[in-house]
Each structure stands twice: as structure tokens, then as C-alpha cells.
Protein backbone atom coordinates (compact mmCIF):
# COMPACT_ATOMS: atom_id res chain seq x y z
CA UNK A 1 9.73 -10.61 7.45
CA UNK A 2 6.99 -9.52 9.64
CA UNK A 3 3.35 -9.17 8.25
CA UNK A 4 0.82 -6.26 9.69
CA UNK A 5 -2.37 -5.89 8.44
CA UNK A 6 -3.26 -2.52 7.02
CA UNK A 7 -5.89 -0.44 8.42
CA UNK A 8 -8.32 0.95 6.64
CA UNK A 9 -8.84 4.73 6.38
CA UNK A 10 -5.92 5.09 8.86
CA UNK A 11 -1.92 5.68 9.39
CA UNK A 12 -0.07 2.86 9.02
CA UNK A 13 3.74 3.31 10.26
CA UNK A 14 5.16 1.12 7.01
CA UNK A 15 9.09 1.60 7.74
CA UNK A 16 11.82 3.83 8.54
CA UNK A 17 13.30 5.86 6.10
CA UNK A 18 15.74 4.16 3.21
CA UNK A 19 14.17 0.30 4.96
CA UNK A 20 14.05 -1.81 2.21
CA UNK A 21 11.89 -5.25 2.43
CA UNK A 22 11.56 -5.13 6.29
CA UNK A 23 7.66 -5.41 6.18
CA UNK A 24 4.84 -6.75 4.68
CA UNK A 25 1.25 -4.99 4.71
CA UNK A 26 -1.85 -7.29 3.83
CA UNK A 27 -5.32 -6.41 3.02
CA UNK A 28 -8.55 -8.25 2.61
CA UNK A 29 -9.71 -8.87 -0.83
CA UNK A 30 -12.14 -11.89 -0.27
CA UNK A 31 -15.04 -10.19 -0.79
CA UNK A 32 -13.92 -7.99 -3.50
CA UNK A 33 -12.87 -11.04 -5.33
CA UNK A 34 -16.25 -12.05 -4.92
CA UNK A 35 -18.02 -8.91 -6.15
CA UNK A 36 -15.52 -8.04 -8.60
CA UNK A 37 -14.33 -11.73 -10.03
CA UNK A 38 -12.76 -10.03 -13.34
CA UNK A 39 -11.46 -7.17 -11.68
CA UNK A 40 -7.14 -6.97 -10.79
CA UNK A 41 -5.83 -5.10 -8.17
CA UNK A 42 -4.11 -1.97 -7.29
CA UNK A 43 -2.15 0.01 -4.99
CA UNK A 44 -0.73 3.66 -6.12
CA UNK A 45 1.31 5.21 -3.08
CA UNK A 46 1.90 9.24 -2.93
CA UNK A 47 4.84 9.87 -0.95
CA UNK A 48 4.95 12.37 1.44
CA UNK A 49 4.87 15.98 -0.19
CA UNK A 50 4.12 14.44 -3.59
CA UNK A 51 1.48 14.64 -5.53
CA UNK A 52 1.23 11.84 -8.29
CA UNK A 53 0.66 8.14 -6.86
CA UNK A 54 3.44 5.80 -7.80
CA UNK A 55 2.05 1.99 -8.58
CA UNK A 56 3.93 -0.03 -6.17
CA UNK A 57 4.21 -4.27 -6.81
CA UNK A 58 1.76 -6.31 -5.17
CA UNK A 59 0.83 -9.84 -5.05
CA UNK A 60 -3.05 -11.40 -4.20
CA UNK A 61 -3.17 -15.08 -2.34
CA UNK A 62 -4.81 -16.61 0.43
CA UNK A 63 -7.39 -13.60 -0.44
CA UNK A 64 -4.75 -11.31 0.84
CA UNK A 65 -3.33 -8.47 -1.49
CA UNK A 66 0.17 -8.56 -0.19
CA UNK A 67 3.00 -5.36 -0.49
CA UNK A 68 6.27 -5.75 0.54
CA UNK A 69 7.56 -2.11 1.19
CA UNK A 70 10.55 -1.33 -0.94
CA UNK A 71 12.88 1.80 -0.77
CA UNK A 72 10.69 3.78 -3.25
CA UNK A 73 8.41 3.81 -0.39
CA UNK A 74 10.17 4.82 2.29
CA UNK A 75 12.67 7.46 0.80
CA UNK A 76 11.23 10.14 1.80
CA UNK A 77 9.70 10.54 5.89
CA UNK A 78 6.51 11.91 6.58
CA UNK A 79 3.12 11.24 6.11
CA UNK A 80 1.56 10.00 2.58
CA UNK A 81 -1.69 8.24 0.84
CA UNK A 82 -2.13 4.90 -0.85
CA UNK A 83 -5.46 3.63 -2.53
CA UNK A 84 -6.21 0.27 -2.70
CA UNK A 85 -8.38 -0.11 -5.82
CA UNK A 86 -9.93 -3.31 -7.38
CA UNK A 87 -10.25 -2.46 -11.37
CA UNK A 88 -12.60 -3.07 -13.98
CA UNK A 89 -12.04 -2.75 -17.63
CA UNK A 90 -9.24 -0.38 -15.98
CA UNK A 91 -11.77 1.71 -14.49
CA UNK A 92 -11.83 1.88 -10.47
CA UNK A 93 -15.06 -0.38 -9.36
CA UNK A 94 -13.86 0.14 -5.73
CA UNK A 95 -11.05 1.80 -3.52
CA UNK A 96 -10.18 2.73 -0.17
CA UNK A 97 -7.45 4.75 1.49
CA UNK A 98 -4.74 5.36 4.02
CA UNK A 99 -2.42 6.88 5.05
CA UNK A 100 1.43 5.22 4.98
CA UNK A 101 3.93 7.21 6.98
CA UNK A 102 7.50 6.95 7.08
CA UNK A 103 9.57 7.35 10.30
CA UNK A 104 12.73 9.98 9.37
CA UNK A 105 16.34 8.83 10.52
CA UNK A 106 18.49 11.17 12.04
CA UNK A 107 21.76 11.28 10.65
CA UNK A 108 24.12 11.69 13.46
């Protein structure tokens, strides 16, 4: 499984539609580790034309958060959101955004 890194405040292609486990998107959370040592991690994705964020499994090592795109993702093509948030007391301390899109499959 190939790892990409995700960019911050920008589109990230994360699969074709219905993929399953294909790819792996890691973000930096050294230094919010750092500034936030109590805090936990989170990542809520909005699907394209949806408006509630859907929590999506992650995992933190190597001070990587890592998400391994699963169908839930990629159902649906188009463009979304995700935040990446580090939490306090469940409160957001810190977040930042993109934009996940999905690449549609033709049916032929």
C-alpha cells in the first residue's frame, strides 16, 4: 500500500470511487504532540455533496497520524472536506483542512 502525504489546505486525489484500502494519507503531528501532549486526534471527512463529517479510523506513530482510505470514503466521486483536529477535553485546540476528492468510474 502506497503512502502520500496529505497537503495541507489543498485537494488531495485519495482514490477512485468504491477503492477500498489502496492508499494511505499521513500527516505531521510532531509538533502538535508537542503543544498539545494530552490532546487525541481527529479526522471527520464530508463526502462530496454531504454535509455532516463522518469520523473516519486513524492511527498516530512515528509522529504521523496515519488513514487508510476505506470505501466509506470513496463511495461517492467528487470533491469533499476533511479536518484534521488535535482535541482537548473534546474541544478542538487546533485543526486544519482539505479537500479529499474522489475520481468517478465510468460504468461501461
Amino acid at each position: 500500500m502506497k503512502e502520500y502525504p496529505i497537503r495541507d489546505e489543498g485537494i488531495n486525489v485519495i482514490g477512485k470511487q468504491g477503492e477500498h484500502g489502496v492508499r494511505t494519507f499521513l500527516f505531521p503531528v510532531t509538533e502538535w504532540e508537542q503543544e498539545f501532549p494530552e490532546g487525541t486526534f481527529s479526522l471527520l471527512v464530508t463526502r462530496p455533496g454531504e454535509v455532516e463529517g463522518i469520523p473516519v479510523v486513524t492511527t498516530v506513530s512515528d509522529g504521523y497520524l496515519r488513514w487508510v482510505v476505506g470505501i466509506v470514503e470513496t463511495e461517492l466521486s467528487g470533491t469533499g472536506s476533511c479536518e484534521f483536529a488535535v482535541l482537548e477535553n473534546g474541544d478542538v485546540a487546533k485543526s486544519i483542512t482539505s479537500q479529499p476528492k474522489v475520481i468517478e468510474i465510468n460504468s461501461a
